[in-house]
C-alpha atoms as a PDB file:
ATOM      1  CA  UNK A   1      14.070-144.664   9.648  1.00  0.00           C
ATOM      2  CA  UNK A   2      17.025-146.933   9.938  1.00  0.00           C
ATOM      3  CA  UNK A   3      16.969-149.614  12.525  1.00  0.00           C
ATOM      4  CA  UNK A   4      20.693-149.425  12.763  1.00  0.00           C
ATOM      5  CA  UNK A   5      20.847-145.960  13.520  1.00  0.00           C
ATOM      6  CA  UNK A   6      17.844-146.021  16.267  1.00  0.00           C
ATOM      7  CA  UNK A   7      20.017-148.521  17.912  1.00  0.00           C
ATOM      8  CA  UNK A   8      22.596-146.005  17.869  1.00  0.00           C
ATOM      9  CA  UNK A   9      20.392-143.764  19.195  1.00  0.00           C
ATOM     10  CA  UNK A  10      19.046-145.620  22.249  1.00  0.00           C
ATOM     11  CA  UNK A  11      23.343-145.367  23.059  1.00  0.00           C
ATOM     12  CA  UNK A  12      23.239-141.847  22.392  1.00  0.00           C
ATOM     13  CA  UNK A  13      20.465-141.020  24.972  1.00  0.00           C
ATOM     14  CA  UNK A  14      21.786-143.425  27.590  1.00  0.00           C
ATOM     15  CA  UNK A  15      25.290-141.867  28.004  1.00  0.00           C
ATOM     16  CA  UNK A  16      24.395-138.208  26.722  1.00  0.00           C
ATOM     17  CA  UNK A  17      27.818-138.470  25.200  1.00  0.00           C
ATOM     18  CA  UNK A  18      28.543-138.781  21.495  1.00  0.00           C
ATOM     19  CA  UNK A  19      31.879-139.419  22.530  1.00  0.00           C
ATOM     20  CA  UNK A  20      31.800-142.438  24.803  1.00  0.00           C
ATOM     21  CA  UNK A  21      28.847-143.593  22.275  1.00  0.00           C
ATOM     22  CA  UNK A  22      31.301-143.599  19.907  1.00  0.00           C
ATOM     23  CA  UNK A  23      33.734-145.370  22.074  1.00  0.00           C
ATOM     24  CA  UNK A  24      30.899-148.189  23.255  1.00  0.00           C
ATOM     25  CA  UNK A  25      29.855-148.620  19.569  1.00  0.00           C
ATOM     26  CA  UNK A  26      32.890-148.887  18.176  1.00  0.00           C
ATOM     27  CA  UNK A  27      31.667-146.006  15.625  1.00  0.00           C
ATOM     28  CA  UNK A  28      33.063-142.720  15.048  1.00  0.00           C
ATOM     29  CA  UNK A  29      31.781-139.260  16.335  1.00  0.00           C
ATOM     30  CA  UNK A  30      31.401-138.170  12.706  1.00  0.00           C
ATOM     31  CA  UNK A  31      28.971-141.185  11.622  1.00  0.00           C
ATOM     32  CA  UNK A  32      27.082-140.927  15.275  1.00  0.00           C
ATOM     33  CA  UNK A  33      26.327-136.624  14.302  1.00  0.00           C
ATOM     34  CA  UNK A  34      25.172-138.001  11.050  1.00  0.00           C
ATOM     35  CA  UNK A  35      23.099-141.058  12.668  1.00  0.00           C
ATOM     36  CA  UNK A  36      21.312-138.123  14.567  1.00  0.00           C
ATOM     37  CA  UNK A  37      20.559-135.884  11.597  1.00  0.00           C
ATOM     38  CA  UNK A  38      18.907-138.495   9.096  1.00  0.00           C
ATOM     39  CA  UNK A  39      16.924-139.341  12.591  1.00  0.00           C
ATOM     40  CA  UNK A  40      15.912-135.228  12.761  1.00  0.00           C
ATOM     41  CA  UNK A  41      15.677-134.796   9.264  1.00  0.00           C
ATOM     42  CA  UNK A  42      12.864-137.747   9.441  1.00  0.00           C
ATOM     43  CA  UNK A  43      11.081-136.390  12.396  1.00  0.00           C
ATOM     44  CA  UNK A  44      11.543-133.030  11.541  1.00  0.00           C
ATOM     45  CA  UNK A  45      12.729-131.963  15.194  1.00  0.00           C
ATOM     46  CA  UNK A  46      16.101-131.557  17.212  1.00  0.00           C
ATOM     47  CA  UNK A  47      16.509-134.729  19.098  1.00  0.00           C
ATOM     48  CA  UNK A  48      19.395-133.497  21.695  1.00  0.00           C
ATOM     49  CA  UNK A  49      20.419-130.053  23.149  1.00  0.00           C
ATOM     50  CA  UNK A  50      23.763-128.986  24.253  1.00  0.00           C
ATOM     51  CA  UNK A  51      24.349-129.015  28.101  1.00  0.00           C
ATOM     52  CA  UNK A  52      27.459-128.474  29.940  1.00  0.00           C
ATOM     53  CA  UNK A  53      29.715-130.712  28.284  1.00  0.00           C
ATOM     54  CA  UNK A  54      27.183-133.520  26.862  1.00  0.00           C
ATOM     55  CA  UNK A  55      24.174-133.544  25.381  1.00  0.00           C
ATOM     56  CA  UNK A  56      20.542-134.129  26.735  1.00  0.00           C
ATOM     57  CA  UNK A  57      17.237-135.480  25.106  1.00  0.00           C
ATOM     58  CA  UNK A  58      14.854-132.808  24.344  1.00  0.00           C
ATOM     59  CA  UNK A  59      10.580-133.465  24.363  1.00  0.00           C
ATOM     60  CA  UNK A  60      11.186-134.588  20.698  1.00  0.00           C
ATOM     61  CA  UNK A  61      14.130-137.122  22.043  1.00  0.00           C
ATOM     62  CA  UNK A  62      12.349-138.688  24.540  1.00  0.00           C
ATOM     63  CA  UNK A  63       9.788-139.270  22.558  1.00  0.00           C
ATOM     64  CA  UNK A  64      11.425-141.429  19.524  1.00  0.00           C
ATOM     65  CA  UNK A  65      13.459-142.839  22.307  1.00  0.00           C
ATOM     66  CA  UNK A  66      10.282-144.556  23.799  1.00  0.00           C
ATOM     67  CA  UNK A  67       9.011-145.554  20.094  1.00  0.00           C
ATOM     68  CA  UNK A  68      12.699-146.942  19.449  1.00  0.00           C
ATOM     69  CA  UNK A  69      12.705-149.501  22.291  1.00  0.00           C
ATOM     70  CA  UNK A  70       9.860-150.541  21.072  1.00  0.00           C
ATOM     71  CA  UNK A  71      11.007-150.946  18.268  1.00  0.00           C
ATOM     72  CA  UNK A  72      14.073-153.017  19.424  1.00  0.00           C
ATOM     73  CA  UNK A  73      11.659-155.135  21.392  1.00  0.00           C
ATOM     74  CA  UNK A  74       9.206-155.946  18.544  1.00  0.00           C
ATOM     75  CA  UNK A  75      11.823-157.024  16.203  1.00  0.00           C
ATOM     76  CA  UNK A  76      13.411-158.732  18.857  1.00  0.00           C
ATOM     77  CA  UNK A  77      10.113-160.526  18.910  1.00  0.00           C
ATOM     78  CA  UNK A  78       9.651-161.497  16.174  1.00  0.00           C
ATOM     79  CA  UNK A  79      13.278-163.031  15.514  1.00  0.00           C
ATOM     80  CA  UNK A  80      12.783-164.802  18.516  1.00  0.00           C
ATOM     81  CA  UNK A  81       9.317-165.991  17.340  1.00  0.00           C
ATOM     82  CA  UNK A  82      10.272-166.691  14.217  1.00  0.00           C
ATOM     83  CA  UNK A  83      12.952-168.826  15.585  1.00  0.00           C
ATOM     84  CA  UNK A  84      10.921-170.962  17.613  1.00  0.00           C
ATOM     85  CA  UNK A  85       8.305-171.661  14.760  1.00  0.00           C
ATOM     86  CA  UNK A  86       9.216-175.673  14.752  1.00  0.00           C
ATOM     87  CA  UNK A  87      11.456-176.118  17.513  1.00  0.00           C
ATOM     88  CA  UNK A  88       9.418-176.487  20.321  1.00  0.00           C
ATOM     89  CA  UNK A  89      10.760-176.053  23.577  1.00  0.00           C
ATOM     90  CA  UNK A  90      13.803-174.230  23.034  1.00  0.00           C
ATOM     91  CA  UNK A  91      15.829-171.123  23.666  1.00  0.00           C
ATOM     92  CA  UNK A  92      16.982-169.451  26.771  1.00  0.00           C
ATOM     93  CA  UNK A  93      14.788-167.225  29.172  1.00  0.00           C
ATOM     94  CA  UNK A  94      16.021-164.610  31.365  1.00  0.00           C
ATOM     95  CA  UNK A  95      13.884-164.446  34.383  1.00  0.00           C
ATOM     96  CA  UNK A  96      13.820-161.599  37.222  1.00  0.00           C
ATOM     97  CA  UNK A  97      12.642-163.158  40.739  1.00  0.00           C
ATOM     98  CA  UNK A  98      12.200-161.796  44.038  1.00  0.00           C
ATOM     99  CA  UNK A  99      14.203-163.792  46.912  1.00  0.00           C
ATOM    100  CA  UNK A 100      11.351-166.204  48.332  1.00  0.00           C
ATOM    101  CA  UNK A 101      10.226-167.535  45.070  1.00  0.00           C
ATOM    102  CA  UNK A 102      13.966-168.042  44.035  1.00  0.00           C
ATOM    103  CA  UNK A 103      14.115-169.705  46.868  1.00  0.00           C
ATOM    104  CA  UNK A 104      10.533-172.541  46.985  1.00  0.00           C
ATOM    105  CA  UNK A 105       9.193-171.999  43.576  1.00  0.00           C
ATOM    106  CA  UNK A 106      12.035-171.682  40.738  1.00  0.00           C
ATOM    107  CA  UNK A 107      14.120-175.085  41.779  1.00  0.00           C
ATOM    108  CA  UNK A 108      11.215-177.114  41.619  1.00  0.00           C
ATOM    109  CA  UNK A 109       9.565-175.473  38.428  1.00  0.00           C
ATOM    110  CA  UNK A 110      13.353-175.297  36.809  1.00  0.00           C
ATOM    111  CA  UNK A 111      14.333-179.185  37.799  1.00  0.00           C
ATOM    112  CA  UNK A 112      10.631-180.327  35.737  1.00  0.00           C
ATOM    113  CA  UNK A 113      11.290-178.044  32.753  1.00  0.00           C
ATOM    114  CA  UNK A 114      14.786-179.226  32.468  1.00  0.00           C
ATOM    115  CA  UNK A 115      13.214-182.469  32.500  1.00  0.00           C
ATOM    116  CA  UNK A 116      10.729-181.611  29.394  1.00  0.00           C
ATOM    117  CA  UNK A 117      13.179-179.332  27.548  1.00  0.00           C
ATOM    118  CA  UNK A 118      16.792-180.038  28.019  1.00  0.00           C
ATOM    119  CA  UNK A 119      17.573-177.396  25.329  1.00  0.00           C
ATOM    120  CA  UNK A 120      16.082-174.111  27.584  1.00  0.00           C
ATOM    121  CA  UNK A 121      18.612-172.037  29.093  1.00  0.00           C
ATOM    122  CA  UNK A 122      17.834-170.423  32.484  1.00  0.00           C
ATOM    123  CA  UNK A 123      19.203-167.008  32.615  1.00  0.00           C
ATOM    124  CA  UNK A 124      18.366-165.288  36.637  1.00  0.00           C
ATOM    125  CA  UNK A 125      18.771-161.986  38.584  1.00  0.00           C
ATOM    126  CA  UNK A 126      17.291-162.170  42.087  1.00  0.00           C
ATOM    127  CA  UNK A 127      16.200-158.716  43.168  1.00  0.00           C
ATOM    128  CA  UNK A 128      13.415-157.090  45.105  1.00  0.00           C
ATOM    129  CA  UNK A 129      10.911-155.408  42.492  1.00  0.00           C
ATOM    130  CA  UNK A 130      12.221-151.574  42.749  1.00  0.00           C
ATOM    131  CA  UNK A 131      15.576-153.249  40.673  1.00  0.00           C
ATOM    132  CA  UNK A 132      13.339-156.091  38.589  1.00  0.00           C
ATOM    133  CA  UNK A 133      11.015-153.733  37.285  1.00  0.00           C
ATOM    134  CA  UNK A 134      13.520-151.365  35.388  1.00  0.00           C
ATOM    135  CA  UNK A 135      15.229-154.692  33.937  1.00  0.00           C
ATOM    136  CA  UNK A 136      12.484-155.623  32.470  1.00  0.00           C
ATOM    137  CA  UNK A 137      11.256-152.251  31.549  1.00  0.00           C
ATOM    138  CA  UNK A 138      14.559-152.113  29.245  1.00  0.00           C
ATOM    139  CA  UNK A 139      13.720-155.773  28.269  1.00  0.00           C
ATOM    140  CA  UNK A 140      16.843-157.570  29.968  1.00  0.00           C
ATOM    141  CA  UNK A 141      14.713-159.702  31.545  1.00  0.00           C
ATOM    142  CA  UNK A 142      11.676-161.508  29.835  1.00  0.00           C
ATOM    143  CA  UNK A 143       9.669-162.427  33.020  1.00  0.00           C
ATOM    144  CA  UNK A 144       9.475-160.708  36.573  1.00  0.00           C
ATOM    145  CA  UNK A 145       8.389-163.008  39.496  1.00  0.00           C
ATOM    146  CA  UNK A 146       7.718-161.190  42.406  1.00  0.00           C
ATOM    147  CA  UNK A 147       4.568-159.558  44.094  1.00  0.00           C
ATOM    148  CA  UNK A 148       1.817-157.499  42.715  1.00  0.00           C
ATOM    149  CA  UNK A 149       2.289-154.074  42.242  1.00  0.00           C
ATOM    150  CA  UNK A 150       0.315-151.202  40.957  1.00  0.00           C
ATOM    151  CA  UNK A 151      -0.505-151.562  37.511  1.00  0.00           C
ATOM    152  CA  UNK A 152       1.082-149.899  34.796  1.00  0.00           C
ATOM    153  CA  UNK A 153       0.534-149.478  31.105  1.00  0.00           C
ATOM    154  CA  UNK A 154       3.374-151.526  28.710  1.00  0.00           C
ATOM    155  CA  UNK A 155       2.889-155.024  31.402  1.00  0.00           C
ATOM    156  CA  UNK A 156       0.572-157.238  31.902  1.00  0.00           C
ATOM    157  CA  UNK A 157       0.421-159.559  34.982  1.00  0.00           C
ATOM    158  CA  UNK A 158      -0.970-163.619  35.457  1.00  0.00           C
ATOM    159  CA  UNK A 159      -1.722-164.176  38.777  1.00  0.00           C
ATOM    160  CA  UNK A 160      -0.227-167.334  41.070  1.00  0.00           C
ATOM    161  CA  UNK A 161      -0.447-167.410  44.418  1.00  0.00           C
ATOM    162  CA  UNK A 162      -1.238-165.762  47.459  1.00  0.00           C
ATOM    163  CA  UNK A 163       1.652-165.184  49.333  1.00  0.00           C
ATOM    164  CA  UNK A 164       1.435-165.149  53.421  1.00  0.00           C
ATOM    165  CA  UNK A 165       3.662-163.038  55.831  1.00  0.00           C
ATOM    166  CA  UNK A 166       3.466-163.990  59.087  1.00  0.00           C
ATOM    167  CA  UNK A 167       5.351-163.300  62.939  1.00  0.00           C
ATOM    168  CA  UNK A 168       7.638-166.581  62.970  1.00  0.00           C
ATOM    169  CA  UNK A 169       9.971-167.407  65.943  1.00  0.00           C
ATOM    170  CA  UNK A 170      12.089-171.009  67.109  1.00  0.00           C
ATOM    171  CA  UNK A 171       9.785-173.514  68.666  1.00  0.00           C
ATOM    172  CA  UNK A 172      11.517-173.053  71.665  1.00  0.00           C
ATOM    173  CA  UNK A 173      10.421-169.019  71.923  1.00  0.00           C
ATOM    174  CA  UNK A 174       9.219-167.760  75.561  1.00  0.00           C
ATOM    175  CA  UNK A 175       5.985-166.326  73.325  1.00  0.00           C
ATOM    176  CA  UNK A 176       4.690-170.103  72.595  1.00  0.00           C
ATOM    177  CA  UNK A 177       4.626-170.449  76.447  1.00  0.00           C
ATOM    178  CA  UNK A 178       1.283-168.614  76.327  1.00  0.00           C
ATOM    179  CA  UNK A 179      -1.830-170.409  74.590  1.00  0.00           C
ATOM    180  CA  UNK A 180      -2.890-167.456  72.750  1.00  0.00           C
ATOM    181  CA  UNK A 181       0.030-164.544  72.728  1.00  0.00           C
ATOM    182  CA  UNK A 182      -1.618-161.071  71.357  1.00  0.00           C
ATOM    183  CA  UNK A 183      -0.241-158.482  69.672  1.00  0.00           C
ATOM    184  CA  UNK A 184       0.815-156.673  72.671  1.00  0.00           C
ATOM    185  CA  UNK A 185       2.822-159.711  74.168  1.00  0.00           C
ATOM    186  CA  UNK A 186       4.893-158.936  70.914  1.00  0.00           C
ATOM    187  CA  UNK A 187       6.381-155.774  71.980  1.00  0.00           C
ATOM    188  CA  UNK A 188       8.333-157.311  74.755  1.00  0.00           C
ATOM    189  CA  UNK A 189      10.688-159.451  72.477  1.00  0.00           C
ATOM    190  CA  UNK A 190      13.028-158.462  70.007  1.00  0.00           C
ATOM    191  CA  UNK A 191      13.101-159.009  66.433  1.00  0.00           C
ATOM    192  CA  UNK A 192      15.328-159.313  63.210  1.00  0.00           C
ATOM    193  CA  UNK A 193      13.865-157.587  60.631  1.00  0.00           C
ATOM    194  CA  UNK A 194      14.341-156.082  57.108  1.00  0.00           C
ATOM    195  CA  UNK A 195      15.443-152.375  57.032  1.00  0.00           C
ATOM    196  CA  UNK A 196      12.466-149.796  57.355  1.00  0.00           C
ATOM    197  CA  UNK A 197      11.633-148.800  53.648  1.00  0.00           C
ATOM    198  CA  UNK A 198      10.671-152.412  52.706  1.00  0.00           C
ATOM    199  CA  UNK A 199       7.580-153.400  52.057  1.00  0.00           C
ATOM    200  CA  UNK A 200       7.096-155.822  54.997  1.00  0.00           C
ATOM    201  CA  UNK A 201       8.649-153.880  57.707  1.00  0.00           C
ATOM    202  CA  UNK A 202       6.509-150.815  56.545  1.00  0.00           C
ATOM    203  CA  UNK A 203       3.153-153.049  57.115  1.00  0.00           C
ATOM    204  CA  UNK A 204       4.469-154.879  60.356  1.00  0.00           C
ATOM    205  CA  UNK A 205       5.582-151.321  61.452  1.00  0.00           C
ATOM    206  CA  UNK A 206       1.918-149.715  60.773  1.00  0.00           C
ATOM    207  CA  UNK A 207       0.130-152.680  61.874  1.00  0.00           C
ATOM    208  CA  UNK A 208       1.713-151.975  65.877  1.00  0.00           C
ATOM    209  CA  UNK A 209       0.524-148.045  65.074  1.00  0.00           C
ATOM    210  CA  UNK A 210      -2.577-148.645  64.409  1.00  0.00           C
ATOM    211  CA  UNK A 211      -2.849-150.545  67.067  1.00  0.00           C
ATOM    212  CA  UNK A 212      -1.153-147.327  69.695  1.00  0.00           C
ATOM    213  CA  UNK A 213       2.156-150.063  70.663  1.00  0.00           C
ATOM    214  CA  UNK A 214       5.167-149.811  70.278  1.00  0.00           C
ATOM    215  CA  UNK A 215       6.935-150.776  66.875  1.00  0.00           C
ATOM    216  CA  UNK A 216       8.963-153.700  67.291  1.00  0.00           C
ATOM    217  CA  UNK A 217      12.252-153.650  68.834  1.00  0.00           C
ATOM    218  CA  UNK A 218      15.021-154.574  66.418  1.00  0.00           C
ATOM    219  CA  UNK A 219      18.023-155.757  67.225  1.00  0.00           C
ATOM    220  CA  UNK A 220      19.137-157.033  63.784  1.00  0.00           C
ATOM    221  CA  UNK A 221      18.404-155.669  60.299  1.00  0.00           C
ATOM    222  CA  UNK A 222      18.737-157.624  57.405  1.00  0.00           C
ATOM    223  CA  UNK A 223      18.777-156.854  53.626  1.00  0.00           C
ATOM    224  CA  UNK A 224      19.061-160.749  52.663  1.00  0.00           C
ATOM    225  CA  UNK A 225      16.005-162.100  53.338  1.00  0.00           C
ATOM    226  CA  UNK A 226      16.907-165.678  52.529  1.00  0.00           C
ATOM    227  CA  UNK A 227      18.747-165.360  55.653  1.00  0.00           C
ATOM    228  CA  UNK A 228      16.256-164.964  58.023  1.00  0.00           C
ATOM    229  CA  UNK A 229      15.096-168.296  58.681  1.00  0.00           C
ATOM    230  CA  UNK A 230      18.630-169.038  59.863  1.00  0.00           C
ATOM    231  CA  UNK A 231      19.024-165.861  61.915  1.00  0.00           C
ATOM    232  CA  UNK A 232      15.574-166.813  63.421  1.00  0.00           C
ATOM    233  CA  UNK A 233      16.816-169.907  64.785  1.00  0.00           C
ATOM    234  CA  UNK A 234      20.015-169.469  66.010  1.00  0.00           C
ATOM    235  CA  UNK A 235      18.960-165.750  67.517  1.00  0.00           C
ATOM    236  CA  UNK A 236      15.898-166.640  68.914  1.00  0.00           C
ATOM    237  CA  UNK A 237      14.680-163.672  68.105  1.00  0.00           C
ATOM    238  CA  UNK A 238      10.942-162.859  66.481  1.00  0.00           C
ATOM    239  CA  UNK A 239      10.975-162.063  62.676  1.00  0.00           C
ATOM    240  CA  UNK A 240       8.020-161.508  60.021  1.00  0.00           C
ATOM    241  CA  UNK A 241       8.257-163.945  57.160  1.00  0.00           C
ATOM    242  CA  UNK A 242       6.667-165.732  54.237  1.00  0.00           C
ATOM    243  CA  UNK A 243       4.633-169.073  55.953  1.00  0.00           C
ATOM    244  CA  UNK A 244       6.110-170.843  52.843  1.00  0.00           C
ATOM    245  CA  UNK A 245       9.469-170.924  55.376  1.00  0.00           C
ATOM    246  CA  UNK A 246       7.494-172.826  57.839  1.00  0.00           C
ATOM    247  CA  UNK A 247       6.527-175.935  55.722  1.00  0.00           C
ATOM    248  CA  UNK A 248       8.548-178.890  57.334  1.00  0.00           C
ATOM    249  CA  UNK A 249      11.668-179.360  55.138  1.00  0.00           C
ATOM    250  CA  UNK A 250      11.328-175.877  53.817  1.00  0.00           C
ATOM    251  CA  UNK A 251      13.590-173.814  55.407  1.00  0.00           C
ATOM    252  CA  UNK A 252      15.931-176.064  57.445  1.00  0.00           C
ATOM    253  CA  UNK A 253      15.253-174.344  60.395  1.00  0.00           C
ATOM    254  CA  UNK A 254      11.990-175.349  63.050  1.00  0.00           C
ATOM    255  CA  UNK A 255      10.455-172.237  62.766  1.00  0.00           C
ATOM    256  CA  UNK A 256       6.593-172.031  63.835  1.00  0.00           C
ATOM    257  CA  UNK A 257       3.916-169.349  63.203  1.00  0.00           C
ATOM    258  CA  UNK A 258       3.072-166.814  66.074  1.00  0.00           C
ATOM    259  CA  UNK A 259      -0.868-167.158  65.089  1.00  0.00           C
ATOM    260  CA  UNK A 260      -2.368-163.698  64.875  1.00  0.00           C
ATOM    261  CA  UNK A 261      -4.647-162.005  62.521  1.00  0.00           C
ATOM    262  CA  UNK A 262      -3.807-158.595  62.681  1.00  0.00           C
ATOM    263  CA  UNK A 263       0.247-159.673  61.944  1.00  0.00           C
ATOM    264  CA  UNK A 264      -1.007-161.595  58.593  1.00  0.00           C
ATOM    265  CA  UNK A 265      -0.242-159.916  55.378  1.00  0.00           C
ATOM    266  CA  UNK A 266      -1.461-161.413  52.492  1.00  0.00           C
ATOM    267  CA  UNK A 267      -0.048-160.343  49.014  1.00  0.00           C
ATOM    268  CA  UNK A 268      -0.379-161.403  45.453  1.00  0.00           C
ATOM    269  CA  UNK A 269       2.224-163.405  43.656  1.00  0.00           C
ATOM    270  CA  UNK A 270       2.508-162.809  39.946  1.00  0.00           C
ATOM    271  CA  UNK A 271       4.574-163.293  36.938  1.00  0.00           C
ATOM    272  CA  UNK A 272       4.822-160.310  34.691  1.00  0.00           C
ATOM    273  CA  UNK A 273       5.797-159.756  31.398  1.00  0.00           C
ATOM    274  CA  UNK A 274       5.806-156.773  28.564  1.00  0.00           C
ATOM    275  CA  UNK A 275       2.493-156.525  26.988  1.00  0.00           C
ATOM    276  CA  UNK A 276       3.790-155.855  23.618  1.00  0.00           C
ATOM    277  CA  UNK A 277       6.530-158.921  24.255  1.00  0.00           C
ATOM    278  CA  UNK A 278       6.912-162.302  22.798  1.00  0.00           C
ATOM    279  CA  UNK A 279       6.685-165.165  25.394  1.00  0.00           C
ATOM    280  CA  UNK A 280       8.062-167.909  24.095  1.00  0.00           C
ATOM    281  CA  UNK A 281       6.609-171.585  24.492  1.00  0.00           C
ATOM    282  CA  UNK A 282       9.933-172.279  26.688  1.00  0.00           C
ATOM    283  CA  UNK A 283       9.163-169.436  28.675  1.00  0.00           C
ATOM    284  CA  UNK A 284       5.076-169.862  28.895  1.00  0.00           C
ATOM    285  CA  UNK A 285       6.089-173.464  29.814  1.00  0.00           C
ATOM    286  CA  UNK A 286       8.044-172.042  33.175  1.00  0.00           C
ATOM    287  CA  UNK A 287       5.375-170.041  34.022  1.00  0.00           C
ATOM    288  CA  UNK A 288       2.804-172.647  33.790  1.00  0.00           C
ATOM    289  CA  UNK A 289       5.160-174.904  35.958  1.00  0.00           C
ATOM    290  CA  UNK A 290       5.376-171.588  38.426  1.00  0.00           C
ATOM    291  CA  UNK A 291       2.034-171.173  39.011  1.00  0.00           C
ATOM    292  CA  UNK A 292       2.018-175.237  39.826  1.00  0.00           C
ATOM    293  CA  UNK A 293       4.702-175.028  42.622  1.00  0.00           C
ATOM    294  CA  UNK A 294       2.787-171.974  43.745  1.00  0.00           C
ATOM    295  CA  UNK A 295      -0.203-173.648  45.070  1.00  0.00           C
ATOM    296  CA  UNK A 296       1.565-177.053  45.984  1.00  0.00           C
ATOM    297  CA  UNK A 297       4.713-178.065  47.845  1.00  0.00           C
ATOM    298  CA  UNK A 298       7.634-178.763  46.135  1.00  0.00           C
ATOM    299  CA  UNK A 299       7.892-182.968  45.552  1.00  0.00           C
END
């Protein structure tokens, strides 16, 4: 098989359309219909099926279409590889990261790489993990930062840091005038919180029905979380959010911890990469300096 005309073919099965593949490849119809016959001819199956007006992969399709990306990524790879054999700490990285280690762990880690390799090129999305994952999935993004999920076959994970949600309100709150506040004392405030559906607000939600009380009382929802701090202290309201906000200088806010077991979620940090993918020494070299800034304050 032809790498050219896999590439083709990953178009093909993305837009179901030979005709805007055509278009986006710059290629006519004619040479596309002939891309996808040497490709059946080799495999010795019908790749596509007529539906409606496009086309749509059939069992056969899908399953060159998973061997062809990896493909792609392999000799990717090994150009990339290949192209670092000698020059050290070089080459750009394109990094997926979840919004509180954009926010405490990448400057740091970023500002001492610079420092070591002033020839890396930082490329970043910030994203929660449902968007990250399919990025890097499709290999637009080398490296996902973000917590531990489920495993899954094609990635492989290296652990960081724990990460620490906790109930955080203004110094000033009404809830610090009692020495120890319980869960309970929690339902009669109100909170700004992330939409139900994310991960935190699911747990915080849970943790109050386990316990038979009431779920926190929202009265604002936010989808940024780097926010929060912010909307913490000028609200006063109660929110649920990584202790790494609390550190003094962190967040620019004086934020302090409502101390309470059963309202501390722990979670896994972790970097996590293709299996099958080349890291590059650049790339290794942020990861090493993540895990660093992970398990010590930013200097």
């Amino acid at each position: 098989m032809d790498l050219r005309d896999l590439q083709y073919f990953e178009v093909i099965a993305e837009l179901e359309h030979l005709g805007r593949a055509a278009e986006r490849l710059h290629r006519t119809q004619p040479a596309l219909t002939s891309c996808v016959r040497r490709l059946e001819e080799a495999c010795g199956a019908a790749l596509f099926e007529k539906t409606g007006r496009g086309i749509r992969l059939t069992a056969a399709g899908k399953a060159l279409l998973k061997w062809a990306q990896r493909t792609r990524f392999d000799v990717e790879s090994a150009r990339r590889e290949i192209g670092d054999i000698g020059r050290g700490l070089t080459g750009n990285i394109k990094v997926g990261i979840v919004p509180t280690a954009a926010q405490f762990l990448l400057p740091p880690a970023a500002r001492d790489l610079m420092r070591e390799a002033p020839g890396v090129t930082l490329r970043t999305t910030v994203a929660l993990v449902d968007v990250l994952k399919p990025l890097l999935r499709a290999g637009d993004i080398d490296l996902m930062v973000a917590t531990e999920v489920p495993a899954e076959a094609g990635f492989a994970s290296q652990y960081l840091a724990e990460d620490v949600i906790v109930v955080a309100a203004a110094e000033s709150h009404a809830i610090f005038e009692k020495s120890k506040p319980g869960l309970k004392d929690l339902t009669g405030h109100r909170w700004v919180l992330q939409p139900p559906g994310a991960p935190t607000r699911d747990w915080l939600d849970q943790t109050f029905d386990r316990h038979r009380l009431p779920r926190p009382l929202v009265q604002v929802e936010s989808t940024m979380l780097l926010m929060l701090p912010s909307l913490i202290g000028e609200t006063g309201l109660l929110s649920f959010i990584s202790r790494l906000h609390l550190q003094a200088g962190r967040s620019g806010a004086a934020l302090r911890e409502v101390k309470l077991p059963a309202t501390t979620m722990r979670r896994r940090m972790v970097v996590t990469y293709r299996d099958s993918g080349y890291i590059s020494p650049a790339a290794q070299r942020l990861i090493d300096l993540l895990a660093k800034y992970a398990v010590a304050p930013a200097s």
